[in-house]
N, C-alpha and C. Protein backbone atom coordinates (compact mmCIF):
# COMPACT_ATOMS: atom_id res chain seq x y z
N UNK A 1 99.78 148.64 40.65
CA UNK A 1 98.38 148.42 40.95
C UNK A 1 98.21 147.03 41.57
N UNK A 2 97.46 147.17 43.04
CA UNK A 2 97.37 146.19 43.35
C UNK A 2 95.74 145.09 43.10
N UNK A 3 95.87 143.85 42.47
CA UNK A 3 94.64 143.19 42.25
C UNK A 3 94.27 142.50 43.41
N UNK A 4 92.41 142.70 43.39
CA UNK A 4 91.90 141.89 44.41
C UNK A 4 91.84 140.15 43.95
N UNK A 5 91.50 139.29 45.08
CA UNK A 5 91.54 137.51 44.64
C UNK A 5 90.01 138.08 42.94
N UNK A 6 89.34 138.84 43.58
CA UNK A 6 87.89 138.52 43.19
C UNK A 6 88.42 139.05 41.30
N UNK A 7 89.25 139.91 41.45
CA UNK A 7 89.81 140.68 40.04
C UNK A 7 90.10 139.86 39.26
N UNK A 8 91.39 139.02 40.14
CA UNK A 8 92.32 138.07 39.42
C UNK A 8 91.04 136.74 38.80
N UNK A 9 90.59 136.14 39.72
CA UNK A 9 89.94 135.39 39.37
C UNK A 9 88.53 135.39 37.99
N UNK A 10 88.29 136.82 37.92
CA UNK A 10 87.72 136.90 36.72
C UNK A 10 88.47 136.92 35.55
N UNK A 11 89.74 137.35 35.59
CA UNK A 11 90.53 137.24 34.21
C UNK A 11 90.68 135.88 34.04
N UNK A 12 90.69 134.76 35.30
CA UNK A 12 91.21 133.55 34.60
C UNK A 12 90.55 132.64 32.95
N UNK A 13 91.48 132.16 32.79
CA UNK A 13 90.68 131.86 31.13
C UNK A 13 91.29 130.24 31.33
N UNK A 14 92.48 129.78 32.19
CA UNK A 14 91.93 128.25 32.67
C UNK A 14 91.82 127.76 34.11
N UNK A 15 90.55 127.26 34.09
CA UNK A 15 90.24 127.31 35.58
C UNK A 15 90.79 125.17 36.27
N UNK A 16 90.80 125.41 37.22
CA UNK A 16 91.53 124.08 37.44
C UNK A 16 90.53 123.60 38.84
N UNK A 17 89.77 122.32 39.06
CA UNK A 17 88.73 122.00 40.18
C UNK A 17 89.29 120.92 40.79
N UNK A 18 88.60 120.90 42.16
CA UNK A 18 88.79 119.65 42.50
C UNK A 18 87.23 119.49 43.31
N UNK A 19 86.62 118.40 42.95
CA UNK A 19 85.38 118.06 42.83
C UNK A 19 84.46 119.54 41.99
N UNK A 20 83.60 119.86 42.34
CA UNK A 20 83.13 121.04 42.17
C UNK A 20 83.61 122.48 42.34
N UNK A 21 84.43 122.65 43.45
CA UNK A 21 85.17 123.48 44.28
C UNK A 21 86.70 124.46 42.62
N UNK A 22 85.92 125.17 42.52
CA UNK A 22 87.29 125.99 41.71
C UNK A 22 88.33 126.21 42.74
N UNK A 23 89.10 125.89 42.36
CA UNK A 23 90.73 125.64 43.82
C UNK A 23 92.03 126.67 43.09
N UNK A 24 92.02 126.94 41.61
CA UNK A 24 92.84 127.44 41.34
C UNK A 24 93.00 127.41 39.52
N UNK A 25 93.51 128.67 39.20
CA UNK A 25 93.58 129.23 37.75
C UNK A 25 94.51 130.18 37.27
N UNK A 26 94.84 130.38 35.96
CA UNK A 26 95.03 131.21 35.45
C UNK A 26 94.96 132.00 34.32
N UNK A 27 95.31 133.04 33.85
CA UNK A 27 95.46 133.95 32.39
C UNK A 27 96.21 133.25 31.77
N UNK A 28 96.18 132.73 30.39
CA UNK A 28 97.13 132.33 29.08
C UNK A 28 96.94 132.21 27.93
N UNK A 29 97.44 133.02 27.32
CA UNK A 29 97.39 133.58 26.46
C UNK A 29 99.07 133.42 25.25
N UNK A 30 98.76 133.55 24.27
CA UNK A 30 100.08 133.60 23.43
C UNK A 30 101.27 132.85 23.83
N UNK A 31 101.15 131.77 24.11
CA UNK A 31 102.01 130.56 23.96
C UNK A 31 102.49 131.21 24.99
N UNK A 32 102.63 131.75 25.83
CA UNK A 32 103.35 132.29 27.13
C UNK A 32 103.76 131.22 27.79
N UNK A 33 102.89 130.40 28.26
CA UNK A 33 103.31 129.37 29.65
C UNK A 33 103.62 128.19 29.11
N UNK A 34 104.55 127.22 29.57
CA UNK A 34 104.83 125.96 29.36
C UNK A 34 104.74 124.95 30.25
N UNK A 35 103.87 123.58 30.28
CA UNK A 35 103.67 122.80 30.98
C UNK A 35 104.46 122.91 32.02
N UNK A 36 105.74 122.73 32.11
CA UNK A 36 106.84 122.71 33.28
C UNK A 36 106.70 123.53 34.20
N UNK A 37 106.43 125.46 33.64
CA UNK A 37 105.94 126.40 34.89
C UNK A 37 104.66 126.30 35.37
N UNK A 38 103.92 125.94 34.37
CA UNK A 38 102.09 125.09 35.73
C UNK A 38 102.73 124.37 36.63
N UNK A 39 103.46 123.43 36.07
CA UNK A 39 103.95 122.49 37.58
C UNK A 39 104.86 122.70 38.61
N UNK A 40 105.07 123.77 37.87
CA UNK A 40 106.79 124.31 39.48
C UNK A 40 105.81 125.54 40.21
N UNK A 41 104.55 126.42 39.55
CA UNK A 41 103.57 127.22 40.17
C UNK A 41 102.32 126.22 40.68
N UNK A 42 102.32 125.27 40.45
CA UNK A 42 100.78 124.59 41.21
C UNK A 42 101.65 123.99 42.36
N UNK A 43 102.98 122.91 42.39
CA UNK A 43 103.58 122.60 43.50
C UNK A 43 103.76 123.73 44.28
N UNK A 44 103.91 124.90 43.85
CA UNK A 44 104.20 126.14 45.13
C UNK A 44 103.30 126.12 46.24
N UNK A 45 102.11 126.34 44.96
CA UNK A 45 100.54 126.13 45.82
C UNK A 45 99.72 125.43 46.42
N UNK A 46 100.27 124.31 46.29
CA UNK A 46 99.50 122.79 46.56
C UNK A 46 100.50 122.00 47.12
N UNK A 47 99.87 120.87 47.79
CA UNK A 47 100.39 120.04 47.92
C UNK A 47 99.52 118.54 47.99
N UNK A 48 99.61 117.47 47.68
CA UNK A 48 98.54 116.06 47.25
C UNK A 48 98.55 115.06 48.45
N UNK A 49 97.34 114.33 48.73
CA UNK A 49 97.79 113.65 49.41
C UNK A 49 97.45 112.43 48.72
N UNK A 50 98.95 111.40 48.05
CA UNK A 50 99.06 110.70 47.14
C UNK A 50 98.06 109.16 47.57
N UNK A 51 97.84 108.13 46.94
CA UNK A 51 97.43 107.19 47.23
C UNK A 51 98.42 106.19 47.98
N UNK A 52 97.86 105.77 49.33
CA UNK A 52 99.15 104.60 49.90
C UNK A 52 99.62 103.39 48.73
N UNK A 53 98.73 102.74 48.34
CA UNK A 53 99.38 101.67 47.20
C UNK A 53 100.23 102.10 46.33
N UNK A 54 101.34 102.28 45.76
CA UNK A 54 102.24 102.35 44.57
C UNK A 54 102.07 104.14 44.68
N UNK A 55 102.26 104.76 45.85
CA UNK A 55 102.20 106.44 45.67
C UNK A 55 103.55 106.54 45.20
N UNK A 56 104.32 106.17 44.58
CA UNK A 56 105.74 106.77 43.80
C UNK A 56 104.71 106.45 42.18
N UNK A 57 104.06 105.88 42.00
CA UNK A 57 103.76 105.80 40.32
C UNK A 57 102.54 106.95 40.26
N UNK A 58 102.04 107.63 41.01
CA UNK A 58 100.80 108.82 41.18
C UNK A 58 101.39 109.56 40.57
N UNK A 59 100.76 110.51 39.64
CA UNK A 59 101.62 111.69 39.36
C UNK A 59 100.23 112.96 39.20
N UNK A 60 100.73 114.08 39.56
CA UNK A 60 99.47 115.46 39.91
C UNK A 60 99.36 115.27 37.99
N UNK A 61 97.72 115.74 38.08
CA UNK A 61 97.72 115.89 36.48
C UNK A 61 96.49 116.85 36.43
N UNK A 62 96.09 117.30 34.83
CA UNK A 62 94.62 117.70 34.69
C UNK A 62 94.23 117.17 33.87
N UNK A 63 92.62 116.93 34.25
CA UNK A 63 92.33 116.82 32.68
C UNK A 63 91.33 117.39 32.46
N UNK A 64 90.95 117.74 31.07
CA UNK A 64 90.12 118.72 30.97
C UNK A 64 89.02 117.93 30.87
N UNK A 65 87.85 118.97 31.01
CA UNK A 65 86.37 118.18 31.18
C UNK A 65 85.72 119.23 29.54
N UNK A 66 86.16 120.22 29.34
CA UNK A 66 85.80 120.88 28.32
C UNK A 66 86.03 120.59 26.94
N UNK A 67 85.20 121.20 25.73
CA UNK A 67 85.15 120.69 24.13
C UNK A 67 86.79 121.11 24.07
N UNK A 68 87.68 120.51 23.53
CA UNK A 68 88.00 119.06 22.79
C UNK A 68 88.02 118.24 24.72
N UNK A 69 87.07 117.72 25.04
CA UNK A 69 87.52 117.00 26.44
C UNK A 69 88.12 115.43 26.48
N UNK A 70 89.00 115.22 26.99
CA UNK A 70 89.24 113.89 27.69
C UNK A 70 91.15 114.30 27.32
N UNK A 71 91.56 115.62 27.51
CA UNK A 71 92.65 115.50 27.55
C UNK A 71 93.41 115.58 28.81
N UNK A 72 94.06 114.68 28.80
CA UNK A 72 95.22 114.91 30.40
C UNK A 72 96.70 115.59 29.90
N UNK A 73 96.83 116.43 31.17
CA UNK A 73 98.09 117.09 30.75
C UNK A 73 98.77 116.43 32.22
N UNK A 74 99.67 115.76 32.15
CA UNK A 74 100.60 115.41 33.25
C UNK A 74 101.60 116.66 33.66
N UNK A 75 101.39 117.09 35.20
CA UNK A 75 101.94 118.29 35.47
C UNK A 75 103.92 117.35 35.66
N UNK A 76 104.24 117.78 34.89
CA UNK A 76 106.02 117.60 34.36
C UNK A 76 106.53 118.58 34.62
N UNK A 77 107.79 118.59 36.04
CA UNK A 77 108.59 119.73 35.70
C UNK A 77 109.93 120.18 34.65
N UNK A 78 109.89 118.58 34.10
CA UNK A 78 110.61 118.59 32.66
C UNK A 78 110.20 118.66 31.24
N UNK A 79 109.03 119.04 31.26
CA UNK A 79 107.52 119.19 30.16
C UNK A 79 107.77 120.40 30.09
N UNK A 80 108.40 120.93 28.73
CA UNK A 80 108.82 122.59 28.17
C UNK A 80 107.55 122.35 26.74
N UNK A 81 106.78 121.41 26.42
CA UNK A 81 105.68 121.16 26.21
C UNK A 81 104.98 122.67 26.29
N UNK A 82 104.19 123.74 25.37
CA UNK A 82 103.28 124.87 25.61
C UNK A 82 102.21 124.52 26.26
N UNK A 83 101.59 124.60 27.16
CA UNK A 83 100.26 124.41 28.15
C UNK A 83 99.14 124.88 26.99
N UNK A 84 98.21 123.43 26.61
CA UNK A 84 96.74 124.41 25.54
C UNK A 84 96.28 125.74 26.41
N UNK A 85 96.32 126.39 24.99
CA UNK A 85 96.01 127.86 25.28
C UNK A 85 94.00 127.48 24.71
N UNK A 86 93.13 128.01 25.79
CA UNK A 86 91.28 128.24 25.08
C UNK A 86 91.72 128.94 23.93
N UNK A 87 90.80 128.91 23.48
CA UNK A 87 90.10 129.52 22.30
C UNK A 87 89.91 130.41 22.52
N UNK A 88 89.91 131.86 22.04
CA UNK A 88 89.21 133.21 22.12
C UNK A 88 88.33 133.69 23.02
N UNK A 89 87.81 133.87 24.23
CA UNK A 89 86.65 134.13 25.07
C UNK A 89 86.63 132.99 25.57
N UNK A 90 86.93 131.54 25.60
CA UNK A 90 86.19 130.55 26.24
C UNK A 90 87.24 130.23 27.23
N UNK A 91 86.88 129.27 28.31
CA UNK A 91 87.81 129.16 29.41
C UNK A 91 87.24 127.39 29.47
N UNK A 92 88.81 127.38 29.44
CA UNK A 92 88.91 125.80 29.66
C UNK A 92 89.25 125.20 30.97
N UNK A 93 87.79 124.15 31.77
CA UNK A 93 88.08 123.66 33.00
C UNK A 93 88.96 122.36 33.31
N UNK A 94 89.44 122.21 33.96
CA UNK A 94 90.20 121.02 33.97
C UNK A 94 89.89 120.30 35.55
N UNK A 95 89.82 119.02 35.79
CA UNK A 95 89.54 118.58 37.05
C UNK A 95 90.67 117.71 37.79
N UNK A 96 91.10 118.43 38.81
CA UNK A 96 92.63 117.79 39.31
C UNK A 96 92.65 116.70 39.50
N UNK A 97 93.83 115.56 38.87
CA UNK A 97 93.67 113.92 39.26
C UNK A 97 95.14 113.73 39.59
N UNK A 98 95.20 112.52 40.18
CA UNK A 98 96.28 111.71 40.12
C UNK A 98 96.44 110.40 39.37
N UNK A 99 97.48 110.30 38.34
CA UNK A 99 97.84 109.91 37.03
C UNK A 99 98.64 108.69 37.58
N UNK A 100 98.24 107.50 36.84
CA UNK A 100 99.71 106.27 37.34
C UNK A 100 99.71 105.68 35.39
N UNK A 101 100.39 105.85 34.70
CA UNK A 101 100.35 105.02 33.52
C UNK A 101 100.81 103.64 33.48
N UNK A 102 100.56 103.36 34.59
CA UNK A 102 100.30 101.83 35.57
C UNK A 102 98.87 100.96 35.25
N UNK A 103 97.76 102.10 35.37
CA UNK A 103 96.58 101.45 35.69
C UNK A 103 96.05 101.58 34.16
N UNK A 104 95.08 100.70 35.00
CA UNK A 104 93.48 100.38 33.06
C UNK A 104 93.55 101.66 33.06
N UNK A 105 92.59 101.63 31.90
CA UNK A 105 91.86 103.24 31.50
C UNK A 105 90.66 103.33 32.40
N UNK A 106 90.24 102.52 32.81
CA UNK A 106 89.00 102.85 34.02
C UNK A 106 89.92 103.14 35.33
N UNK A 107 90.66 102.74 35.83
CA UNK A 107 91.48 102.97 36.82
C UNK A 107 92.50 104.18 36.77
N UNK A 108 92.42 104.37 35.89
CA UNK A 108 93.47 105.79 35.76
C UNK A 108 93.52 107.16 36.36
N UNK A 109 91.86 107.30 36.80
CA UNK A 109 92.01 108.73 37.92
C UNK A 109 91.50 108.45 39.36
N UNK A 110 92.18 109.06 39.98
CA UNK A 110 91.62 108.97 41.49
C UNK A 110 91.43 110.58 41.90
N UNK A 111 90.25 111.09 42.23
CA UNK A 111 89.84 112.05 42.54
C UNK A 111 90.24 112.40 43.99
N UNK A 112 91.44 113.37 44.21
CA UNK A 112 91.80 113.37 45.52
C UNK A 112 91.44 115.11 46.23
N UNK A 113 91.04 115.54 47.25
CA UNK A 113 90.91 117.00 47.63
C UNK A 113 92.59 117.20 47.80
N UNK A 114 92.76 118.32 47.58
CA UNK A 114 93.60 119.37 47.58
C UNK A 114 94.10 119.86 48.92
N UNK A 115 95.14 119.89 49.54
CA UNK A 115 94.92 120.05 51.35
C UNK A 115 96.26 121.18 51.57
């Protein structure tokens, strides 16, 4: 059976933005996915355009904007880390950043589009 974008996209249960713009998501459920395959499946799909100053210390990340919010998950392709699974019915958004554990805590995200 083949699914339409419009199908897939209603099952998603975590959705991932960049500014307002939903850019990309998925189904997860039962400890299935581990940090490391978000990041070897979002690099498939994406690609960043890093900051010129210190772009080797940038790293793709999310963080969530939803209840429990202010968590960042650094996309690691060595992070075997389980990806938070929502809660029952609820879908957790996350807003795409680039991560330097370089900078302040006010300096720590740079909101970049997706290209």
């Amino acid at each position: 059976m083949v699914y339409t974008h419009l199908q897939r996209t209603q099952s998603w249960n975590v959705e991932v933005f960049t500014y307002t713009l939903r850019t990309w998501g998925f189904l997860h459920r039962d400890n299935s996915l581990r940090i490391s395959q978000v990041a070897y499946d979002f690099d498939l799909c994406f690609s960043t355009n890093k900051p010129d100053d210190g772009a080797v210390s940038w790293r793709p990340a999310f963080f969530r904007e939803t209840t429990p919010a202010n968590v960042l998950i650094v996309l690691d392709r060595q992070d075997d880390s389980v990806f938070p699974i929502p809660d029952a019915g609820s879908i957790d958004s996350y807003e795409f950043v680039l991560h330097s554990s370089y900078k302040s805590l006010y300096d720590v995200f740079v909101w970049v589009p997706i290209s």
